[in-house]
N, C-alpha and C. Protein backbone atom coordinates (compact mmCIF):
# COMPACT_ATOMS: atom_id res chain seq x y z
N UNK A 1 -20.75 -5.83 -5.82
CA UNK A 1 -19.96 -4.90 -5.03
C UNK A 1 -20.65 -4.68 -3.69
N UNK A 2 -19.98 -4.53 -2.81
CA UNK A 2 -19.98 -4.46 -1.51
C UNK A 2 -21.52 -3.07 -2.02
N UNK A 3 -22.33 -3.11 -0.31
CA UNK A 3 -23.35 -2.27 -0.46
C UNK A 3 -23.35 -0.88 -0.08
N UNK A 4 -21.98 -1.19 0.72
CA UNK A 4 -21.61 0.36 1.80
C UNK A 4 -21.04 0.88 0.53
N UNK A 5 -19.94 0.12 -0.46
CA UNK A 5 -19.21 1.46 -1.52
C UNK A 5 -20.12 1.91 -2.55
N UNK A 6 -21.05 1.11 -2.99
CA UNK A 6 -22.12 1.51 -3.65
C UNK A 6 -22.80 2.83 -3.34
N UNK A 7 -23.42 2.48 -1.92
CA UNK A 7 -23.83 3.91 -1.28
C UNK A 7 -22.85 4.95 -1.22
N UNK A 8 -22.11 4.69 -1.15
CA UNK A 8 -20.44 5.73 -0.91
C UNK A 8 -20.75 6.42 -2.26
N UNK A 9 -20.35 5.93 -3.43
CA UNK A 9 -20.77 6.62 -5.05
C UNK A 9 -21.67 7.36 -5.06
N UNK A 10 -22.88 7.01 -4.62
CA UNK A 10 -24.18 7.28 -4.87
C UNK A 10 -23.97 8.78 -3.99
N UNK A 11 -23.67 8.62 -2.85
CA UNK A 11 -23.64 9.92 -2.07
C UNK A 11 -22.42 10.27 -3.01
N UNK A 12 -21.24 10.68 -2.77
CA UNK A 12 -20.21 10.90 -3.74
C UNK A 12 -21.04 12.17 -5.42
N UNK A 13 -21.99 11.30 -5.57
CA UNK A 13 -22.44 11.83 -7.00
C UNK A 13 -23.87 12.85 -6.74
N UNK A 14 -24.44 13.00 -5.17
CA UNK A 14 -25.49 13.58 -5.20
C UNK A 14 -24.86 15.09 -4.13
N UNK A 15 -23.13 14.56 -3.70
CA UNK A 15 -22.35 15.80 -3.42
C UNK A 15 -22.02 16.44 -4.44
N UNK A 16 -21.87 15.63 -5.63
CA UNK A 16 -21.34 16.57 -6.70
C UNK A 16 -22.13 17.07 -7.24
N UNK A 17 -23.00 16.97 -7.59
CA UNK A 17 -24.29 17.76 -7.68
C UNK A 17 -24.70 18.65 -7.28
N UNK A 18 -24.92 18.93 -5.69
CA UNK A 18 -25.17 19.85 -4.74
C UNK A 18 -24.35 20.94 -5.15
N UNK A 19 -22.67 20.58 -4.64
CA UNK A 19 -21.54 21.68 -5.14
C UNK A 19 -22.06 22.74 -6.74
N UNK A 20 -22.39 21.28 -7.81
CA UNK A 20 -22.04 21.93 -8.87
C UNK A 20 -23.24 23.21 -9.33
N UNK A 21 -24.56 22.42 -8.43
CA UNK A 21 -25.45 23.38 -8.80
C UNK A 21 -25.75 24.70 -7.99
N UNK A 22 -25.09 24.59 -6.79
CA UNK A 22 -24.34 26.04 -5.70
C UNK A 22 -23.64 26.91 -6.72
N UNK A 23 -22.59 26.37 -7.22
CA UNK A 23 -21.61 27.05 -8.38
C UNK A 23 -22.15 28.03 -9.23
N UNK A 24 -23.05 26.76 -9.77
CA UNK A 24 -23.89 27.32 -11.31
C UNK A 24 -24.94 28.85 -10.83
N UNK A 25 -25.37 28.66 -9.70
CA UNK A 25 -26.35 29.43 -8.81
C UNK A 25 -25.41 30.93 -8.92
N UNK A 26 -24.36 30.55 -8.01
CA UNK A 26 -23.20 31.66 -7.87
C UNK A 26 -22.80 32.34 -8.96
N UNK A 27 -22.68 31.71 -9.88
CA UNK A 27 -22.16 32.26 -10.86
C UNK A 27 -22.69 33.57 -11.53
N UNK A 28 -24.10 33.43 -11.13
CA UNK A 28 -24.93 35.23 -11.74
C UNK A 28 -24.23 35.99 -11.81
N UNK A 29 -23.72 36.12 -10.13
CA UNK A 29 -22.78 37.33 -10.08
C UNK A 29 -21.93 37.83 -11.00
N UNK A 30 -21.19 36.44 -10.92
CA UNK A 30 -19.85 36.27 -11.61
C UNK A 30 -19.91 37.48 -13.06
N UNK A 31 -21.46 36.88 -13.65
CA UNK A 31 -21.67 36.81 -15.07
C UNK A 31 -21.57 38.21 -14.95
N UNK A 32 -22.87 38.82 -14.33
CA UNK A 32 -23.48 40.32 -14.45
C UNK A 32 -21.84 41.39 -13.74
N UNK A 33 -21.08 40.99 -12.83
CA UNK A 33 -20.07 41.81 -12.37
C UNK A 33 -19.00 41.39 -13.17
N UNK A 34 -18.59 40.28 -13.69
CA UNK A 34 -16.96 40.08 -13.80
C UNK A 34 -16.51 39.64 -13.00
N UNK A 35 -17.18 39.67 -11.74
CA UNK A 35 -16.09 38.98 -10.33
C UNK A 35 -17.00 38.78 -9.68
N UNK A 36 -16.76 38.05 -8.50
CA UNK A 36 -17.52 36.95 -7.94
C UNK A 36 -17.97 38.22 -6.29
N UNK A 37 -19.27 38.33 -6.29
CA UNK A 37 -19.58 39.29 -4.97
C UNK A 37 -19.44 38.23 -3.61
N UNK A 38 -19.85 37.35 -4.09
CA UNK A 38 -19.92 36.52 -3.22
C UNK A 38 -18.42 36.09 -2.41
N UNK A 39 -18.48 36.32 -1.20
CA UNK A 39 -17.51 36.12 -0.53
C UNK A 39 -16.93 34.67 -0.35
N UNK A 40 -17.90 33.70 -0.59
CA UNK A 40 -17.46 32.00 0.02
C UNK A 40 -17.23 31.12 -1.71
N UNK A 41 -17.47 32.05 -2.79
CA UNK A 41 -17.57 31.74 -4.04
C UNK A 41 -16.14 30.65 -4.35
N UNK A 42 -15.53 31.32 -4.17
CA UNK A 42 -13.97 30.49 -4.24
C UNK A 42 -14.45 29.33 -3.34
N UNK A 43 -14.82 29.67 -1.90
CA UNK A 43 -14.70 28.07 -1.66
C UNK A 43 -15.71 27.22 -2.46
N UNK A 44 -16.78 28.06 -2.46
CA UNK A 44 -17.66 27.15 -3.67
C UNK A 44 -17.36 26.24 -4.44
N UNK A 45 -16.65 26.96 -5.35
CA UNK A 45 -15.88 26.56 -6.52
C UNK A 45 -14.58 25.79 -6.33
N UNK A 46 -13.94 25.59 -4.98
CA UNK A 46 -12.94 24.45 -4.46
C UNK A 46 -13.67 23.17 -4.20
N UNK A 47 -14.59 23.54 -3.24
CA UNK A 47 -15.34 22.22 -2.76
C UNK A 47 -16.24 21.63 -3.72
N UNK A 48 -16.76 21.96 -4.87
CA UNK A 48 -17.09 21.16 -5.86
C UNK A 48 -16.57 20.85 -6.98
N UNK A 49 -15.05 21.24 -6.95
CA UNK A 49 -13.99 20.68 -7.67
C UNK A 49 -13.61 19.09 -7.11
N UNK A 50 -13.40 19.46 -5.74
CA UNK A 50 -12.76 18.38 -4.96
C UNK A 50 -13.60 17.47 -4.86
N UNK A 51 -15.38 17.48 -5.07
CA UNK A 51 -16.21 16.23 -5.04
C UNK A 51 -16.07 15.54 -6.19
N UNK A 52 -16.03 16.47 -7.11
CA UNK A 52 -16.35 15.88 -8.56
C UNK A 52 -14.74 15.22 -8.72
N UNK A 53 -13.85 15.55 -8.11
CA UNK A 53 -12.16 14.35 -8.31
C UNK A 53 -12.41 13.42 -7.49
N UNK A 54 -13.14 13.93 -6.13
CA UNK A 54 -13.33 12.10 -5.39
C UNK A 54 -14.29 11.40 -6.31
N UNK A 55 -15.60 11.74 -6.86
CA UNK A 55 -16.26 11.08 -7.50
C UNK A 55 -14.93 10.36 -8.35
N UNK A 56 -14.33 11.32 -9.64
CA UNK A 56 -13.66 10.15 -10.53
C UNK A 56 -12.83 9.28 -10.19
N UNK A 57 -11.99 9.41 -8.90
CA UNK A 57 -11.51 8.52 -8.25
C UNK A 57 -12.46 7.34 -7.75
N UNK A 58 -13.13 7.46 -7.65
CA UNK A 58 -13.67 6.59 -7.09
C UNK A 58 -14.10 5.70 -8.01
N UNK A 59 -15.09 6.12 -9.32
CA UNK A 59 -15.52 5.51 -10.69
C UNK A 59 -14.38 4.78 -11.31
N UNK A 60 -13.37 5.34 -10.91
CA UNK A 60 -12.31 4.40 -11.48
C UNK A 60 -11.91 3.13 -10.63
N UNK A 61 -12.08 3.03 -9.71
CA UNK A 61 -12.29 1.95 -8.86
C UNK A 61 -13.63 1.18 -8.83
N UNK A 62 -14.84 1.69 -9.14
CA UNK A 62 -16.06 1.14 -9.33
C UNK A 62 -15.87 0.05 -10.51
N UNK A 63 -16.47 -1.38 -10.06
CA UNK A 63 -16.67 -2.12 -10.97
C UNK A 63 -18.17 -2.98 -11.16
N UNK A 64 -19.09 -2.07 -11.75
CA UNK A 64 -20.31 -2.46 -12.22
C UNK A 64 -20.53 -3.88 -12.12
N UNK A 65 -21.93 -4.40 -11.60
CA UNK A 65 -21.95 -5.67 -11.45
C UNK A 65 -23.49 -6.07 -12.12
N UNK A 66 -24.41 -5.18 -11.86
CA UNK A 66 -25.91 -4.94 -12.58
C UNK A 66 -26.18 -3.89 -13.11
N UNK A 67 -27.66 -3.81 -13.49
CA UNK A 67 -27.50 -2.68 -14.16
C UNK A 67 -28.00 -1.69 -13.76
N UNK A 68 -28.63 -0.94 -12.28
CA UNK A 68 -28.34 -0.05 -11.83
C UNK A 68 -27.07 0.24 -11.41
N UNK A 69 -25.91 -0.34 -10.77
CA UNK A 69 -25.17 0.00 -10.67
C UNK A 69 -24.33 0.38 -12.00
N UNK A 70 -24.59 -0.01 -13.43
CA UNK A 70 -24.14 0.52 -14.72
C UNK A 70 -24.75 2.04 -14.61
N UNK A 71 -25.42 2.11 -14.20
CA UNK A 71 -26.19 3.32 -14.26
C UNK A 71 -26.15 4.36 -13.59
N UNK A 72 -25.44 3.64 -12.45
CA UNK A 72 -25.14 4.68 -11.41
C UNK A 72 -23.67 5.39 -12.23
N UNK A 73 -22.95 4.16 -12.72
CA UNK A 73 -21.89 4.78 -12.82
C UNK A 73 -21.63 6.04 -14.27
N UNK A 74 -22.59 5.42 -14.42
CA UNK A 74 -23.07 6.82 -16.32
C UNK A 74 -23.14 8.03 -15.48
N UNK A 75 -24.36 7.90 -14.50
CA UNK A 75 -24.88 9.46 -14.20
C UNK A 75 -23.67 9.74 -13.43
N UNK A 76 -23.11 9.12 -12.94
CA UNK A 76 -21.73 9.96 -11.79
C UNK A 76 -20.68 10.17 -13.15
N UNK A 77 -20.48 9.63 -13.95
CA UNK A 77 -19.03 10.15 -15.18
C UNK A 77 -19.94 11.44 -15.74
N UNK A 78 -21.33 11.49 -16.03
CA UNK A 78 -21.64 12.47 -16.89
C UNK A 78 -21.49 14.04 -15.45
N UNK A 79 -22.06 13.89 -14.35
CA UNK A 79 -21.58 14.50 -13.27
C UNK A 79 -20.41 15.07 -13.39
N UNK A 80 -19.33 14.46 -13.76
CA UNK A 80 -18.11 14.56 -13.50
C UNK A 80 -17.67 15.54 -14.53
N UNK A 81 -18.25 14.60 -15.88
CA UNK A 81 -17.82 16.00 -17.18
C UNK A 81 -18.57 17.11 -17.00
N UNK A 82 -20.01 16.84 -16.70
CA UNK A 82 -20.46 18.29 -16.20
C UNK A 82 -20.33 19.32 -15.66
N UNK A 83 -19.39 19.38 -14.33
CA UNK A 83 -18.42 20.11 -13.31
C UNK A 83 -17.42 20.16 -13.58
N UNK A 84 -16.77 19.19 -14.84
CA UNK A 84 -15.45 19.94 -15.38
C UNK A 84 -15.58 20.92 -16.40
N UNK A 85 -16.58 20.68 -17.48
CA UNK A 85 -17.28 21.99 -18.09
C UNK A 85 -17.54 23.17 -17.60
N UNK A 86 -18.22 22.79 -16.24
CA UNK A 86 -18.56 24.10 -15.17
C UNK A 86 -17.88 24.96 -15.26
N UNK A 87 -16.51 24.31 -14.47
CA UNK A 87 -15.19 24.81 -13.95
C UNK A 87 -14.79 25.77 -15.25
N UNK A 88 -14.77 24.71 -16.22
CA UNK A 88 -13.75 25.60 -17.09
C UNK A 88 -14.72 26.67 -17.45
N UNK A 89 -15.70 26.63 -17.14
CA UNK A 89 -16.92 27.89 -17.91
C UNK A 89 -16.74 29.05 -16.68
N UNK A 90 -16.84 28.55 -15.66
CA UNK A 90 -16.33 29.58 -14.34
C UNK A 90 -14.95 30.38 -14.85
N UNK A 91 -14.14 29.44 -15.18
CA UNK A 91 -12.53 30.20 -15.02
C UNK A 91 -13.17 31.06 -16.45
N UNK A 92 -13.66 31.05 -16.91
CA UNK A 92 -13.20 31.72 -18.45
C UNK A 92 -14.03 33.09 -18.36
N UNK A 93 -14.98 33.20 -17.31
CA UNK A 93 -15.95 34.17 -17.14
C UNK A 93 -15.56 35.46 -15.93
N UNK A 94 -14.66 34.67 -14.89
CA UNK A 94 -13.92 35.60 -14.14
C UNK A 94 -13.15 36.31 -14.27
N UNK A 95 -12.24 36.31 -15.52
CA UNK A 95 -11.65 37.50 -16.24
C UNK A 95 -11.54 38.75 -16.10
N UNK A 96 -11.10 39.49 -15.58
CA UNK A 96 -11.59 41.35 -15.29
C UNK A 96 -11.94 41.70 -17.10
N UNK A 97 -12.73 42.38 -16.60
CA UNK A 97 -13.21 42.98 -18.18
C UNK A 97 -12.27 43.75 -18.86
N UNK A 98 -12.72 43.95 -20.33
CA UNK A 98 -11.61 44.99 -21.09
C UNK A 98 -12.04 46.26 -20.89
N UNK A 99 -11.58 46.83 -19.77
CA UNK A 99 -11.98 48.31 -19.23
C UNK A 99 -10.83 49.21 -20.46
N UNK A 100 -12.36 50.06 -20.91
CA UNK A 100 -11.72 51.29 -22.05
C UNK A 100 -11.66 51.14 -23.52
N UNK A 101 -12.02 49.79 -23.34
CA UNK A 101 -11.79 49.63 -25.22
C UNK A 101 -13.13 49.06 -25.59
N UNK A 102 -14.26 49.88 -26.27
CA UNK A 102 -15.32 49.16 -26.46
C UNK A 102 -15.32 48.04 -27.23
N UNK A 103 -14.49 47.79 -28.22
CA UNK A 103 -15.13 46.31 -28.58
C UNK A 103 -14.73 45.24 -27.95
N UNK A 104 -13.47 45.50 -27.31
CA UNK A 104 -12.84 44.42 -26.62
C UNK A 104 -14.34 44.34 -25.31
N UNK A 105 -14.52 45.20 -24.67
CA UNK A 105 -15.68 44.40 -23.60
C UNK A 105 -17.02 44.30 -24.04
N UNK A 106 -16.93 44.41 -25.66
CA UNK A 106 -18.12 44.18 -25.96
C UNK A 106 -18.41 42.54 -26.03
N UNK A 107 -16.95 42.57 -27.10
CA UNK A 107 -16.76 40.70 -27.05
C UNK A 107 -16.95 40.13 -25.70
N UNK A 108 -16.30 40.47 -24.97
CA UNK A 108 -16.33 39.96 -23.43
C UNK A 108 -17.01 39.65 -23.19
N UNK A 109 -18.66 40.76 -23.14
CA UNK A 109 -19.68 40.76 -22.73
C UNK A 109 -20.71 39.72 -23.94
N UNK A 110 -20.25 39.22 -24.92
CA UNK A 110 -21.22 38.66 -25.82
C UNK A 110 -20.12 37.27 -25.26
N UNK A 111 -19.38 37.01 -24.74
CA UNK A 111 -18.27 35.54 -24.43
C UNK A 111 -19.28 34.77 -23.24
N UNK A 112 -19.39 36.10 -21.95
CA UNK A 112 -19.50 35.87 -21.18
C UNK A 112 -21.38 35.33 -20.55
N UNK A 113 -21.83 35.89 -22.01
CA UNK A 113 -23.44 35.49 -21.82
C UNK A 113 -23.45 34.36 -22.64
N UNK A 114 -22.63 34.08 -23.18
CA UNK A 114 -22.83 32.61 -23.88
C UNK A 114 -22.37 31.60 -22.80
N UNK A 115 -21.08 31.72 -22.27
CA UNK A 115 -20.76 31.00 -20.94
C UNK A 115 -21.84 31.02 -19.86
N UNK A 116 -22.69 32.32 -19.42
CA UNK A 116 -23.57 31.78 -18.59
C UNK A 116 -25.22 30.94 -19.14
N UNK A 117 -25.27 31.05 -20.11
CA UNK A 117 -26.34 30.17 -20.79
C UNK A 117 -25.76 28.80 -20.84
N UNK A 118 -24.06 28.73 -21.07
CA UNK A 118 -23.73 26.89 -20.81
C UNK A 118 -23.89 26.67 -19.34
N UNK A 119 -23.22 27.58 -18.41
CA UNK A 119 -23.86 27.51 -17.24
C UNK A 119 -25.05 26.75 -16.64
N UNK A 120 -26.24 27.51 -17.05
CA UNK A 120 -27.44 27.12 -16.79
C UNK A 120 -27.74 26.21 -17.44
N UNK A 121 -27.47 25.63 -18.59
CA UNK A 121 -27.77 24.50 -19.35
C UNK A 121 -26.97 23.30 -18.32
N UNK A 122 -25.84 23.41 -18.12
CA UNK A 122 -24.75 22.52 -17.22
C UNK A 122 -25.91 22.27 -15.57
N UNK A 123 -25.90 23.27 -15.32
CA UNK A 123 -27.04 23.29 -13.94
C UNK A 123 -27.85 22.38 -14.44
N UNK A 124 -29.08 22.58 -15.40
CA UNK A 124 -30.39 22.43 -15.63
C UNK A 124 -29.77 20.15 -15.81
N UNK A 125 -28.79 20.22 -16.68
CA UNK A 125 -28.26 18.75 -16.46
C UNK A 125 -27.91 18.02 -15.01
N UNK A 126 -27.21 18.95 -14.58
CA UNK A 126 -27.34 18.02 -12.89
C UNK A 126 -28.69 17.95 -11.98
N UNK A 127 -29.47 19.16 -12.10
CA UNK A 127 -30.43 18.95 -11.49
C UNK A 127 -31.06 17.75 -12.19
N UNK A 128 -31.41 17.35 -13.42
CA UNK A 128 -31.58 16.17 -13.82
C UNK A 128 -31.43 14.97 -13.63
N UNK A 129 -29.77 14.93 -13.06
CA UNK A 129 -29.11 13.80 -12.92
C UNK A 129 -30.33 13.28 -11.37
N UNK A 130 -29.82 14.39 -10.56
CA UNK A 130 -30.36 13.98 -9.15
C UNK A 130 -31.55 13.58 -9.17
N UNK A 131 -32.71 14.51 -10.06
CA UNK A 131 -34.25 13.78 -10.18
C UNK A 131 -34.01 12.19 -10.67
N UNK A 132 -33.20 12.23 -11.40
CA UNK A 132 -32.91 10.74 -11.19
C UNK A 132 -32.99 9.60 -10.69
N UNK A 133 -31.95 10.28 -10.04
CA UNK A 133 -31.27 9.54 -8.75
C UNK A 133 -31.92 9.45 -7.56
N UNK A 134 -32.69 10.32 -7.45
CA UNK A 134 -34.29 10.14 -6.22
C UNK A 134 -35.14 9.27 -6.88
N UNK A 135 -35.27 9.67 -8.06
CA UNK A 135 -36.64 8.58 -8.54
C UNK A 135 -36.23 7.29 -8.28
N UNK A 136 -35.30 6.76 -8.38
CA UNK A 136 -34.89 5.52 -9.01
C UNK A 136 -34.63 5.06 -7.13
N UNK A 137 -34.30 5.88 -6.02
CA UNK A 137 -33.97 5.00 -4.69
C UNK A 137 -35.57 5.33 -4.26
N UNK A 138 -36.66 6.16 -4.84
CA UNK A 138 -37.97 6.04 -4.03
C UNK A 138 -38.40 4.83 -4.94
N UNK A 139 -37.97 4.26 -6.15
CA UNK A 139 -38.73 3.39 -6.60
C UNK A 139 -38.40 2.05 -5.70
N UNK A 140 -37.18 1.83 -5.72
CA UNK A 140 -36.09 0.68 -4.97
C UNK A 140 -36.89 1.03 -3.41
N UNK A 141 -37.05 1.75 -2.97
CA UNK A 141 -37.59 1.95 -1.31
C UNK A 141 -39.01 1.11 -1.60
N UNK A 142 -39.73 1.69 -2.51
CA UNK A 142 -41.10 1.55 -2.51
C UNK A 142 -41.45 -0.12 -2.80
């Protein structure tokens, strides 16, 4: 495969990354308030939606030829499920709470600390991906 779309992926998958681990970052708020303090949060959470769909667009057009590029294309699909997990762990945590009924926001509150522990587990995986993905272009540089 051409060397420019290669690089194209590669960036593609170290945007989705960036986004997803901004998100995961943001999300404290989310967790500890119910709603997002953060004013640019929404776009947050747009613009690393929209990397992680160019990424799969793109993987679906990727056709592996060696085996870093097999490899590239693992860590960018696992990327991809990772930020769709995100997402859905974001939407499920923004919820307004059950104001007035203690068990109902008790559950809430025992939902919503399990969602931010997948959170950080989801984070703690992309930051992974990218140590990666540096190691492997300082080895290729070196």
């Amino acid at each position: 495969m051409e060397a420019v779309a290669i690089f194209s992926i590669a960036c593609n998958v170290m945007q989705t990354i960036k986004f997803g681990t901004e998100v995961a970052s943001a999300s404290k708020s989310v967790f500890r308030q119910g709603t997002a303090t953060d004013p640019h949060f929404q776009d947050r959470v747009d613009r690393s939606r929209q990397a992680y769909e160019t990424l799969q667009r793109s993987l679906g057009q990727f056709q592996p030829q060696n085996e870093d590029e097999y490899e590239l294309a693992r860590i960018g699909q696992e990327c991809v499920d990772a930020c769709t997990a995100l997402s859905r762990a974001i939407n499920r945590i923004q919820h307004p709470q059950a104001k007035g009924r203690l068990i109902a926001s008790v559950a809430r509150g025992l939902q919503a600390k399990l969602k931010q522990d997948k959170i950080d587990k989801l984070k703690n995986l992309m930051e992974g991906y990218q140590s990666v993905l540096e190691l492997r272009l300082l080895i290729r540089v070196w």
